[in-house]
Structures are given as C-alpha cells and as structure tokens.
C-alpha atoms as a PDB file:
ATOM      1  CA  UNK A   1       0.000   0.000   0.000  1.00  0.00           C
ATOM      2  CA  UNK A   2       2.157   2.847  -1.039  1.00  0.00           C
ATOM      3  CA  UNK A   3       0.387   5.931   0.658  1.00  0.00           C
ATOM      4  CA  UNK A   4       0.998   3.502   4.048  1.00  0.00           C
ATOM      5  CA  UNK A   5       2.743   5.923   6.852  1.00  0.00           C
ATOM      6  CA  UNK A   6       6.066   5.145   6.546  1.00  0.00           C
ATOM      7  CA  UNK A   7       6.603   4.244   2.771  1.00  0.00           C
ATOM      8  CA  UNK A   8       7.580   7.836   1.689  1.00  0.00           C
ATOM      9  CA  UNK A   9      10.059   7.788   4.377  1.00  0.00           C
ATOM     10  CA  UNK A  10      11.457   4.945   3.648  1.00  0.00           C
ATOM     11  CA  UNK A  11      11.841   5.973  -0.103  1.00  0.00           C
ATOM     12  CA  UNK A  12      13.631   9.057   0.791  1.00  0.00           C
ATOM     13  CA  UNK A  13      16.522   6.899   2.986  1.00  0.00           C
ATOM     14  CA  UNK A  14      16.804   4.454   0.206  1.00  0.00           C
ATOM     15  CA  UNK A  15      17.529   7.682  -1.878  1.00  0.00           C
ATOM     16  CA  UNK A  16      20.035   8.959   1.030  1.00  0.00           C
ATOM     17  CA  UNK A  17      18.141  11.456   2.176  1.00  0.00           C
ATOM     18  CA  UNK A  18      18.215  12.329   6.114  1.00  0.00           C
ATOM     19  CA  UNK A  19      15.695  11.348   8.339  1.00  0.00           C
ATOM     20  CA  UNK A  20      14.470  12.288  11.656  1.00  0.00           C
ATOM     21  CA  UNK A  21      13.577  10.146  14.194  1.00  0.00           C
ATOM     22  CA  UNK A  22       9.973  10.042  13.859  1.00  0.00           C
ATOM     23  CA  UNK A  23      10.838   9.630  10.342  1.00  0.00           C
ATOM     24  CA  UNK A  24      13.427   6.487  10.659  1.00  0.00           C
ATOM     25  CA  UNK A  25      10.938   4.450  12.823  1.00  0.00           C
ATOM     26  CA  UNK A  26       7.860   5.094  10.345  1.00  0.00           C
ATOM     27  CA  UNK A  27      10.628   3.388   7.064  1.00  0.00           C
ATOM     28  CA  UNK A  28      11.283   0.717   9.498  1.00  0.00           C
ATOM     29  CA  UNK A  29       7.669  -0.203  10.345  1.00  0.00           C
ATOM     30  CA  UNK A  30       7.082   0.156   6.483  1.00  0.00           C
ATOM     31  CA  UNK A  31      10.340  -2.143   5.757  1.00  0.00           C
ATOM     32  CA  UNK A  32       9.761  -4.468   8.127  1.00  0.00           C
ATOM     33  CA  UNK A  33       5.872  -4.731   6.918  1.00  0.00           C
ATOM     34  CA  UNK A  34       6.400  -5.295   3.506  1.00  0.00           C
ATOM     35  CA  UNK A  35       5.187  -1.828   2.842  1.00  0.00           C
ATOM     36  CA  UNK A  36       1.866  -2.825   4.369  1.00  0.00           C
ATOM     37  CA  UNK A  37       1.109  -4.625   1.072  1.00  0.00           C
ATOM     38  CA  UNK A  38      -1.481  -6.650   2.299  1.00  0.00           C
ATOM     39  CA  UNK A  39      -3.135  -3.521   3.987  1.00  0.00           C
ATOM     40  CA  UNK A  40      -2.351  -1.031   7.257  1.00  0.00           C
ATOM     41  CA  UNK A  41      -2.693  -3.723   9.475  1.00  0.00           C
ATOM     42  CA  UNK A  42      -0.785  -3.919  13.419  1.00  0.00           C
ATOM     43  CA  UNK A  43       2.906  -6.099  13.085  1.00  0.00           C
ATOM     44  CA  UNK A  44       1.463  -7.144  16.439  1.00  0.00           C
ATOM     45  CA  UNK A  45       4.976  -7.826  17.565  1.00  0.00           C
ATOM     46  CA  UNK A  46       4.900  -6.076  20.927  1.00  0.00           C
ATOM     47  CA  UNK A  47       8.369  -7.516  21.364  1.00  0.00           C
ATOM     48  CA  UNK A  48       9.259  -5.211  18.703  1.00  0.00           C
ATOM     49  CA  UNK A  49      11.439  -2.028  20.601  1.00  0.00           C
ATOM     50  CA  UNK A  50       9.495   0.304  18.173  1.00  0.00           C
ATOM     51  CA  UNK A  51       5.980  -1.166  18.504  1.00  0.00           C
ATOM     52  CA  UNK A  52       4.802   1.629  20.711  1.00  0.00           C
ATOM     53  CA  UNK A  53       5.902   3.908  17.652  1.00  0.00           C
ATOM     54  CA  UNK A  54       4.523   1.637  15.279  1.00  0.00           C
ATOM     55  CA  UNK A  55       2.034   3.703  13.513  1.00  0.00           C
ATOM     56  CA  UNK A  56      -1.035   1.128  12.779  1.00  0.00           C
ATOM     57  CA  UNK A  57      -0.294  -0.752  16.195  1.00  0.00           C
ATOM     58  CA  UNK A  58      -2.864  -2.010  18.956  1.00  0.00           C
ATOM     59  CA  UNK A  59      -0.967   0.812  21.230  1.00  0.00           C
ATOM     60  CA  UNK A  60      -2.403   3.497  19.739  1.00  0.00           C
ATOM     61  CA  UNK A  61      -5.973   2.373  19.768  1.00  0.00           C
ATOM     62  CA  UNK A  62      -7.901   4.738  22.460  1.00  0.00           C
ATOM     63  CA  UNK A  63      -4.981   6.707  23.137  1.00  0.00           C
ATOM     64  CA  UNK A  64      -5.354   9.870  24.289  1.00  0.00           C
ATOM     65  CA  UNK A  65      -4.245  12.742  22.418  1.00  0.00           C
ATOM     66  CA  UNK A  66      -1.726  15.751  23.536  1.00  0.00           C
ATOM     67  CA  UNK A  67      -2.793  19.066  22.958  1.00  0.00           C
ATOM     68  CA  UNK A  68      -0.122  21.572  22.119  1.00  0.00           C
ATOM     69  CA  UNK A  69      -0.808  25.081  22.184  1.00  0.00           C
ATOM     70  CA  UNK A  70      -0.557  27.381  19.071  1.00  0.00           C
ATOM     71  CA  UNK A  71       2.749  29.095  20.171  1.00  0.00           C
ATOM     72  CA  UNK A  72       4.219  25.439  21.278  1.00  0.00           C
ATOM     73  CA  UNK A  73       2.990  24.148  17.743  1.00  0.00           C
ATOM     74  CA  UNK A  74       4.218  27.786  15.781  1.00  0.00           C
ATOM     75  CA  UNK A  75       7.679  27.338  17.468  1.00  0.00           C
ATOM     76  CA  UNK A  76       7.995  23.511  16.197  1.00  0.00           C
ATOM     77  CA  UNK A  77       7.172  24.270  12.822  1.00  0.00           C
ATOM     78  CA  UNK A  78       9.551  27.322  12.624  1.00  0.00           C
ATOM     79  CA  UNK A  79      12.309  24.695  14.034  1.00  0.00           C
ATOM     80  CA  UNK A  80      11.657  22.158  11.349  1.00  0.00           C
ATOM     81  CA  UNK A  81      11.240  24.015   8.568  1.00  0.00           C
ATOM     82  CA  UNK A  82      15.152  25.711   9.638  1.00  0.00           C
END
C-alpha cells in the first residue's frame, strides 16, 4: 500500500536522504511490513522495541491525544522548517 505511513520515508533513505527520528521508525515499520502490502494492518509484535511507535499498532488504539498550544505548535514548525 504505497500511501501507508512510513513508505515515503522509507523511499527518501533508500535515496540517502536524512531522516528524523519520527521519520526512521515510520521506514522501518514500512520495511519491516512489507510496505503494508497486504493492507495497514498492526505487526502485532509487541516484542518489537518500536511497537509503541509503530504507527497502525494495537498501542495506539484509544490513546489519548496531547494538545499543544498554538505558540508550542508555531515554534515547532519554525524549528523544522530551519
């Protein structure tokens, strides 16, 4: 499934392109998962150091979400685009 989180990323490193974090552990998930080609589906390998990352994993389900303020969220942006 190419629009799968995690299969753009991992197309950019396989091009050498830097990643962040966030970045590096949404190619792995997409490596490891065979770019999710039988669908966005959990690895459910909890074993797995970055299954609480893992972006289509059990962990996430209910999770609640943070709320970051507009200046906290302005600031971050202004930092990545740099």
């Amino acid at each position: 499934m190419i629009n799968a989180k995690g299969c753009r990323e991992d197309r950019a490193y396989s091009l050498g392109k830097k990643l962040t974090l966030k970045q590096a552990v949404l190619a792995k998930c997409a490596d490891c998962m065979g770019k999710y080609a039988d669908g966005k589906l959990d690895c459910e390998i909890p074993e797995c150091s970055l299954y609480p990352w893992m972006p289509y994993g059990g962990v996430w389900m209910g999770r609640e979400r943070k709320i970051v303020s507009a200046n906290v969220g302005n600031n971050l942006r202004k930092r990545v685009k740099n």
